[in-house]
PDB file of N, CA and C in Angstrom:
ATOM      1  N   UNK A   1      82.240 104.452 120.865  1.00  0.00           N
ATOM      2  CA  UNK A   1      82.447 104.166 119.462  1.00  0.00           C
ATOM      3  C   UNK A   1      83.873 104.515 119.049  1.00  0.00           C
ATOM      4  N   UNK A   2      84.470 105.631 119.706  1.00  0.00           N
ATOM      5  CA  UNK A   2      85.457 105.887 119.257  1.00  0.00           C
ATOM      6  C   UNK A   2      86.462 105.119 119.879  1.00  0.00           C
ATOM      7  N   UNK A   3      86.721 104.863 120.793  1.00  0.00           N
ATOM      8  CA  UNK A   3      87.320 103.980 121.524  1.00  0.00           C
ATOM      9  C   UNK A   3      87.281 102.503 120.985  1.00  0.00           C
ATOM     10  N   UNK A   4      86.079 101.910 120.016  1.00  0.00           N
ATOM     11  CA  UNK A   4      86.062 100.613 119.552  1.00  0.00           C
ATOM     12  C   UNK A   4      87.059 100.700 118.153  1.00  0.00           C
ATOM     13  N   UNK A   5      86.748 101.622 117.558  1.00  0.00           N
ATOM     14  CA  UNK A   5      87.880 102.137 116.565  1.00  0.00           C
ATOM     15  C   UNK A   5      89.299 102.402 116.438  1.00  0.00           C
ATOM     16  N   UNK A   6      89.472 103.072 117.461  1.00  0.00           N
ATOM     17  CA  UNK A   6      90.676 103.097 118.162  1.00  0.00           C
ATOM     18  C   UNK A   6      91.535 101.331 118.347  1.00  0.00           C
ATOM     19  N   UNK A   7      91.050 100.568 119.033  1.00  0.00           N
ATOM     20  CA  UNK A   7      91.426  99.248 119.446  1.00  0.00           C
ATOM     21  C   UNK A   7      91.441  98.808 117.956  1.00  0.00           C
ATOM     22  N   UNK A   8      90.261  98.422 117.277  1.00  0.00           N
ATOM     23  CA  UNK A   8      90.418  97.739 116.449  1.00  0.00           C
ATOM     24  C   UNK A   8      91.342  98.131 115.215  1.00  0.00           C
ATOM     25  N   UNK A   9      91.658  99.722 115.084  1.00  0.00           N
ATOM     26  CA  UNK A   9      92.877 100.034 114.193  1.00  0.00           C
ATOM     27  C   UNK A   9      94.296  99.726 114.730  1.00  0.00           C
ATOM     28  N   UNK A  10      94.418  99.352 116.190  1.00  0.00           N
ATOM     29  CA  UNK A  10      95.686  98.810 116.999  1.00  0.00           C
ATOM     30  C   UNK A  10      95.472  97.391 116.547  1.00  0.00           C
ATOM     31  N   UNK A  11      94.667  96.503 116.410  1.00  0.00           N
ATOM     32  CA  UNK A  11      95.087  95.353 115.854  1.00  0.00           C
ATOM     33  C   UNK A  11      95.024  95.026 114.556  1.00  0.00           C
ATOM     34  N   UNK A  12      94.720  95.758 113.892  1.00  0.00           N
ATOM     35  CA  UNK A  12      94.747  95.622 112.521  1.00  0.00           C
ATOM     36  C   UNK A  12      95.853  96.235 112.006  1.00  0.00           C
ATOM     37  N   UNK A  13      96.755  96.979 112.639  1.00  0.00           N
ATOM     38  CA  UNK A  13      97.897  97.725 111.755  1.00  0.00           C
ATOM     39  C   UNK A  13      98.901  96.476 112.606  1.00  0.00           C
ATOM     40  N   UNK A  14      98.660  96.038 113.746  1.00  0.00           N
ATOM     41  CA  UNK A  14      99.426  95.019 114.260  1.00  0.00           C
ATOM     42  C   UNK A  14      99.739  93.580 113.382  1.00  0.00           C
ATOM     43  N   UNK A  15      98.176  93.290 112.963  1.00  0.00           N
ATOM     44  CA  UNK A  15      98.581  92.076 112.392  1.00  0.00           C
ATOM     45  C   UNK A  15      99.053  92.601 110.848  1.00  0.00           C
ATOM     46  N   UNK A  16      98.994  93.561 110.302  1.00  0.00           N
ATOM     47  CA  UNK A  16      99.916  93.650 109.174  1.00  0.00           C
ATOM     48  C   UNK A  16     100.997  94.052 109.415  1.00  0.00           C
ATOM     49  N   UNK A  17     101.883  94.589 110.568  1.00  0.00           N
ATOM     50  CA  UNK A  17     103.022  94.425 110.799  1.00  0.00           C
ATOM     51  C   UNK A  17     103.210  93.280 110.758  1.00  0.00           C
ATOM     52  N   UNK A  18     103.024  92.462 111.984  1.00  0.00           N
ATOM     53  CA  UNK A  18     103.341  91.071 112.164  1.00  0.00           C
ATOM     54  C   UNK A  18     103.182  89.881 110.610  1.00  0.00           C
ATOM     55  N   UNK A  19     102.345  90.166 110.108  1.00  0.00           N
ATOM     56  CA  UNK A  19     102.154  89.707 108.294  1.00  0.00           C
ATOM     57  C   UNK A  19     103.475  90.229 107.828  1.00  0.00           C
ATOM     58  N   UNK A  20     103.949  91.322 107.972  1.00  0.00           N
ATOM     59  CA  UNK A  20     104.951  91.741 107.081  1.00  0.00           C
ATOM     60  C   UNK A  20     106.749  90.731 107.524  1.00  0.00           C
ATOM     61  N   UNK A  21     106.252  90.615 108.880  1.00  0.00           N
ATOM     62  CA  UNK A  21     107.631  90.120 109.308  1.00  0.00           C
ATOM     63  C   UNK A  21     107.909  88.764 108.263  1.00  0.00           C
ATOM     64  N   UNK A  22     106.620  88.339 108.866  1.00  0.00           N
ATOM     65  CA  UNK A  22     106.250  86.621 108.415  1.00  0.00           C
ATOM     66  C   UNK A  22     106.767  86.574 106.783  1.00  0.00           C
ATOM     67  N   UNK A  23     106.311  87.211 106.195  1.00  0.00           N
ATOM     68  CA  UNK A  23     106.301  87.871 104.643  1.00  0.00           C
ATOM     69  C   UNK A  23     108.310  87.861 104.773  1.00  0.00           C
ATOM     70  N   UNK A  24     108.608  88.443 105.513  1.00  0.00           N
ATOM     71  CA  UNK A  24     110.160  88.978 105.419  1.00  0.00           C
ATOM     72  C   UNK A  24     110.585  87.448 105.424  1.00  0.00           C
ATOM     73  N   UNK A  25     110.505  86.694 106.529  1.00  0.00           N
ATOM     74  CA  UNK A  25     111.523  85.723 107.162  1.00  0.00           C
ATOM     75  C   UNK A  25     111.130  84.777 106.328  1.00  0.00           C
ATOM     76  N   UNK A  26     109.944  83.989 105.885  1.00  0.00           N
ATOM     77  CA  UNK A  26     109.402  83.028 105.107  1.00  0.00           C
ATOM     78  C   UNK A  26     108.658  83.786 104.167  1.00  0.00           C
ATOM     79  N   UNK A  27     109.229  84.275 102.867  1.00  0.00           N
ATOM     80  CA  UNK A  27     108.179  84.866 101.392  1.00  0.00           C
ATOM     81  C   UNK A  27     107.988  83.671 101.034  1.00  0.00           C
ATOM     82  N   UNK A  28     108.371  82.493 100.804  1.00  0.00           N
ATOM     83  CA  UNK A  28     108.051  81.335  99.658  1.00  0.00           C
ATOM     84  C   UNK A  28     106.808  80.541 100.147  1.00  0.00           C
ATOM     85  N   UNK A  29     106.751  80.619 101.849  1.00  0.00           N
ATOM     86  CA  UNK A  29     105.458  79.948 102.260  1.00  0.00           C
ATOM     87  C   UNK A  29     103.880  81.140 102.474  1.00  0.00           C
ATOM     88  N   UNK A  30     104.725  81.902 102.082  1.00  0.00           N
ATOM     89  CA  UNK A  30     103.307  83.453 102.463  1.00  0.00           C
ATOM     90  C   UNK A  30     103.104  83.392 101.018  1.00  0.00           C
ATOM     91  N   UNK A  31     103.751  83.049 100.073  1.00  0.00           N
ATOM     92  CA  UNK A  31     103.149  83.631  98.930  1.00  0.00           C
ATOM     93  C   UNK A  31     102.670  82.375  97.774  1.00  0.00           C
ATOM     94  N   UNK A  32     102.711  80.916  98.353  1.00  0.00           N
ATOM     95  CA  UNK A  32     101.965  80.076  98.336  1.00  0.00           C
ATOM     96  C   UNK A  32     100.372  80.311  99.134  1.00  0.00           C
ATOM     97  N   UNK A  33     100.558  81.099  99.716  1.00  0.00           N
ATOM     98  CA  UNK A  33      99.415  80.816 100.634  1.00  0.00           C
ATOM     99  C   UNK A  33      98.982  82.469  99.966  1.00  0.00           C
ATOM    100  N   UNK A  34      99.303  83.298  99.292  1.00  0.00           N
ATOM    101  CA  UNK A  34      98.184  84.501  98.789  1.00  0.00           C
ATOM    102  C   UNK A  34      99.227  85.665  99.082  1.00  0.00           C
ATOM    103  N   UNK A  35      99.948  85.319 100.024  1.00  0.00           N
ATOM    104  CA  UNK A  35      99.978  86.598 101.215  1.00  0.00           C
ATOM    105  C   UNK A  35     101.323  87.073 100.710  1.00  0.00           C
ATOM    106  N   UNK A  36     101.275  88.927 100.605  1.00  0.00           N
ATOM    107  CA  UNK A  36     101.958  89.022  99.928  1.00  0.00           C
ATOM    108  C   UNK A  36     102.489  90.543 100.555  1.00  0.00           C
ATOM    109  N   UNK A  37     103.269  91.269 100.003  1.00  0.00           N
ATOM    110  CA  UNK A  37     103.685  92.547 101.185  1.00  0.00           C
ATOM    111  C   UNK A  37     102.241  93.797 100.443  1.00  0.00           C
ATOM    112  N   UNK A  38     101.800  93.798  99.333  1.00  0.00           N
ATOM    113  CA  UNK A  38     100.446  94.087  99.358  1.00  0.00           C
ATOM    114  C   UNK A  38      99.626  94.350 100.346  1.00  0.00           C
ATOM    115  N   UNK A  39      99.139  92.982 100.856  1.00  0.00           N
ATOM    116  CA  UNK A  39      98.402  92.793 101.629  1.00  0.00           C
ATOM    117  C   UNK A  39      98.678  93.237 103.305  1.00  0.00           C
ATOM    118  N   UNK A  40      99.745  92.986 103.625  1.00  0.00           N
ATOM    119  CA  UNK A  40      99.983  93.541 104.283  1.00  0.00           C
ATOM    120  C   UNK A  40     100.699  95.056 105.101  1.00  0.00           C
ATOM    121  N   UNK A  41     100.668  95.739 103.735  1.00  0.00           N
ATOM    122  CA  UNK A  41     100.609  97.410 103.626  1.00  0.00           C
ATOM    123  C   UNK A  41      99.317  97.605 103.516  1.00  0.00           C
ATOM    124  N   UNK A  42      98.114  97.240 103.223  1.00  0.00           N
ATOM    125  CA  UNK A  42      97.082  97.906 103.323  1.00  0.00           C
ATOM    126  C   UNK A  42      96.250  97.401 104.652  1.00  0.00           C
ATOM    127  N   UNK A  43      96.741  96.150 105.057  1.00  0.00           N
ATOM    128  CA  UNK A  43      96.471  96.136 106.621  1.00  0.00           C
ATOM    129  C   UNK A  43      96.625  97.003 107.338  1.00  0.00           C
ATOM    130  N   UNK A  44      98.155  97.621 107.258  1.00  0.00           N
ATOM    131  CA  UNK A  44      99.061  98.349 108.199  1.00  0.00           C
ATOM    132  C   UNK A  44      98.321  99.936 107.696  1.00  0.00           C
ATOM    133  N   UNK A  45      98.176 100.360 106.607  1.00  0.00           N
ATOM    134  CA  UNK A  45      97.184 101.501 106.738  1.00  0.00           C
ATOM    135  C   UNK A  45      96.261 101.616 106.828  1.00  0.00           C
ATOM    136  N   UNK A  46      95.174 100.488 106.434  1.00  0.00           N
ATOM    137  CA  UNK A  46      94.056 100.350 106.870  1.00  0.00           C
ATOM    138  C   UNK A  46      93.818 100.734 108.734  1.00  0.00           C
ATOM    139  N   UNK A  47      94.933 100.033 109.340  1.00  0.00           N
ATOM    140  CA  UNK A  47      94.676 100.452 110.765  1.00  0.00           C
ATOM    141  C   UNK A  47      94.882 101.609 111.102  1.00  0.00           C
ATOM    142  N   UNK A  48      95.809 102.353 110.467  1.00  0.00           N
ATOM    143  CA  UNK A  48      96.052 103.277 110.908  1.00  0.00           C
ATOM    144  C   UNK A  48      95.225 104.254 110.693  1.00  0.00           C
ATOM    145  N   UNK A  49      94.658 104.187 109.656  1.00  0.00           N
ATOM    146  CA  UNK A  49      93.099 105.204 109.020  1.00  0.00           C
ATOM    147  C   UNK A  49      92.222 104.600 109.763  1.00  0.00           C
ATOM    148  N   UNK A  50      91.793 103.373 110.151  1.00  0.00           N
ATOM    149  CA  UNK A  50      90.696 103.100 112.015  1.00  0.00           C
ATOM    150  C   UNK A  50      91.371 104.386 112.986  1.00  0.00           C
ATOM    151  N   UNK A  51      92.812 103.907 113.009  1.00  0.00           N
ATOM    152  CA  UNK A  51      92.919 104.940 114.064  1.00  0.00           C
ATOM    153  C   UNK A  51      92.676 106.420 114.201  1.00  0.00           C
ATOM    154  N   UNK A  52      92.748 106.737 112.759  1.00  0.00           N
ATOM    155  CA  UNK A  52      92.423 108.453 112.599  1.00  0.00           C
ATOM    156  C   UNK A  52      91.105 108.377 113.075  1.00  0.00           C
ATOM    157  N   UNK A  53      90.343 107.535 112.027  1.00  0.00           N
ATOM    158  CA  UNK A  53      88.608 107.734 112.655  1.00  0.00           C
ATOM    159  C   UNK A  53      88.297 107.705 113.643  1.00  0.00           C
ATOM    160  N   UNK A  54      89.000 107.063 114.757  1.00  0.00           N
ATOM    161  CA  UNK A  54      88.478 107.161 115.904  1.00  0.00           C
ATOM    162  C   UNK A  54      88.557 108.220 116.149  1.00  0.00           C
ATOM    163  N   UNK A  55      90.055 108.957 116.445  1.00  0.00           N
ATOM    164  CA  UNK A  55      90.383 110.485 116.775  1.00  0.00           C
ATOM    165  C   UNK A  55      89.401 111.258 116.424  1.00  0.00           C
ATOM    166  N   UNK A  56      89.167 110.956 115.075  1.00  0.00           N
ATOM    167  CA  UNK A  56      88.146 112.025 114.576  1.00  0.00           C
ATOM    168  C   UNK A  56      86.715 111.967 115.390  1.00  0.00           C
ATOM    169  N   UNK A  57      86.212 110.954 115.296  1.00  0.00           N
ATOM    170  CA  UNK A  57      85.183 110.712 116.147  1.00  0.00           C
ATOM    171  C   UNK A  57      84.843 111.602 118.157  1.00  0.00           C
ATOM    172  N   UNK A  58      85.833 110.714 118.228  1.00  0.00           N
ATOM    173  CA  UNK A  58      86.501 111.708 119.648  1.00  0.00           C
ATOM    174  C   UNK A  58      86.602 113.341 119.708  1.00  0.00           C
ATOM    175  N   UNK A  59      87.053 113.405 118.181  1.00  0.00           N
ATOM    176  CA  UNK A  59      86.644 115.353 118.454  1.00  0.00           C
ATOM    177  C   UNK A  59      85.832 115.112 118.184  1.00  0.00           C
ATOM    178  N   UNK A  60      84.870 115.287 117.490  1.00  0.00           N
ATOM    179  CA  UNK A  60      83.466 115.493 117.356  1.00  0.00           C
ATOM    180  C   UNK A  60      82.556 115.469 119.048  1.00  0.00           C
ATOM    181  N   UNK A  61      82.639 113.895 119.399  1.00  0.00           N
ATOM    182  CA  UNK A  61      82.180 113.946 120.150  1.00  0.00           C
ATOM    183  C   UNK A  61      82.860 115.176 121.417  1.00  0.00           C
ATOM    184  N   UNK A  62      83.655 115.430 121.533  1.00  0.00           N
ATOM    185  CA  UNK A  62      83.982 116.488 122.475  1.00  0.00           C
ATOM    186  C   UNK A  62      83.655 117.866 122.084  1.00  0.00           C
ATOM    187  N   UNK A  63      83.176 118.089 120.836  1.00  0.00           N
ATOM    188  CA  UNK A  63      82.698 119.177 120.259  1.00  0.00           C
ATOM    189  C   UNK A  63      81.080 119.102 120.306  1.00  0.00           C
ATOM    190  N   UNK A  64      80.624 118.337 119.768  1.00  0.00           N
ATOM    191  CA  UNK A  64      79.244 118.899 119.816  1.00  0.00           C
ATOM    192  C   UNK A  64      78.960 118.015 121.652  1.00  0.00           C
ATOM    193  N   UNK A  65      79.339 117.555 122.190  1.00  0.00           N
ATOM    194  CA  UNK A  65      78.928 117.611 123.745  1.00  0.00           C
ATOM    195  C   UNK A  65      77.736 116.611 123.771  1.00  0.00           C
ATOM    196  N   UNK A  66      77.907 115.722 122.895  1.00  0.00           N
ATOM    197  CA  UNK A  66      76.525 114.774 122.430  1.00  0.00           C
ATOM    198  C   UNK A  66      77.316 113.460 122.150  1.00  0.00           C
ATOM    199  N   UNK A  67      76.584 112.258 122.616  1.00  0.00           N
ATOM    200  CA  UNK A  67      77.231 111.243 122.313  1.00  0.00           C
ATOM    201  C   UNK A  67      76.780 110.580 121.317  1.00  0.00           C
ATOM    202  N   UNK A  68      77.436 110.119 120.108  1.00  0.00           N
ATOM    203  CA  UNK A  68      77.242 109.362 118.837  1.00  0.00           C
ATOM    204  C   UNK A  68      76.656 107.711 119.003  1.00  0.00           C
TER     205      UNK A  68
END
């Protein structure tokens, strides 16, 4: 579980990097289309808070010696 968390906060802070570039080089066609540096700051922390949870998860599980 923690390990699925882990991955999926690596692609989710990825594609809001990569959103942000897109956002940088072309704003007039990202923001016809919704997409806005908003959106892609809360991608980019959104993943990164997956990634804490996993960690967190991972201690736990190495603490209580029980798998979730």
């Amino acid at each position: 579980m923690s390990k699925l968390m882990i991955i999926l906060g690596i692609i989710v802070a990825a594609a809001g990097a990569v959103l942000g570039a897109l956002i940088y080089v072309s704003p007039g066609e990202m923001q016809v289309r919704g997409l806005t540096y908003d959106v892609a700051s809360v991608l980019l922390v959104g993943g990164l808070g997956l990634v804490d949870l996993g960690g967190v998860i991972a201690a736990l599980d190495k603490t209580n010696g029980r798998r979730i």
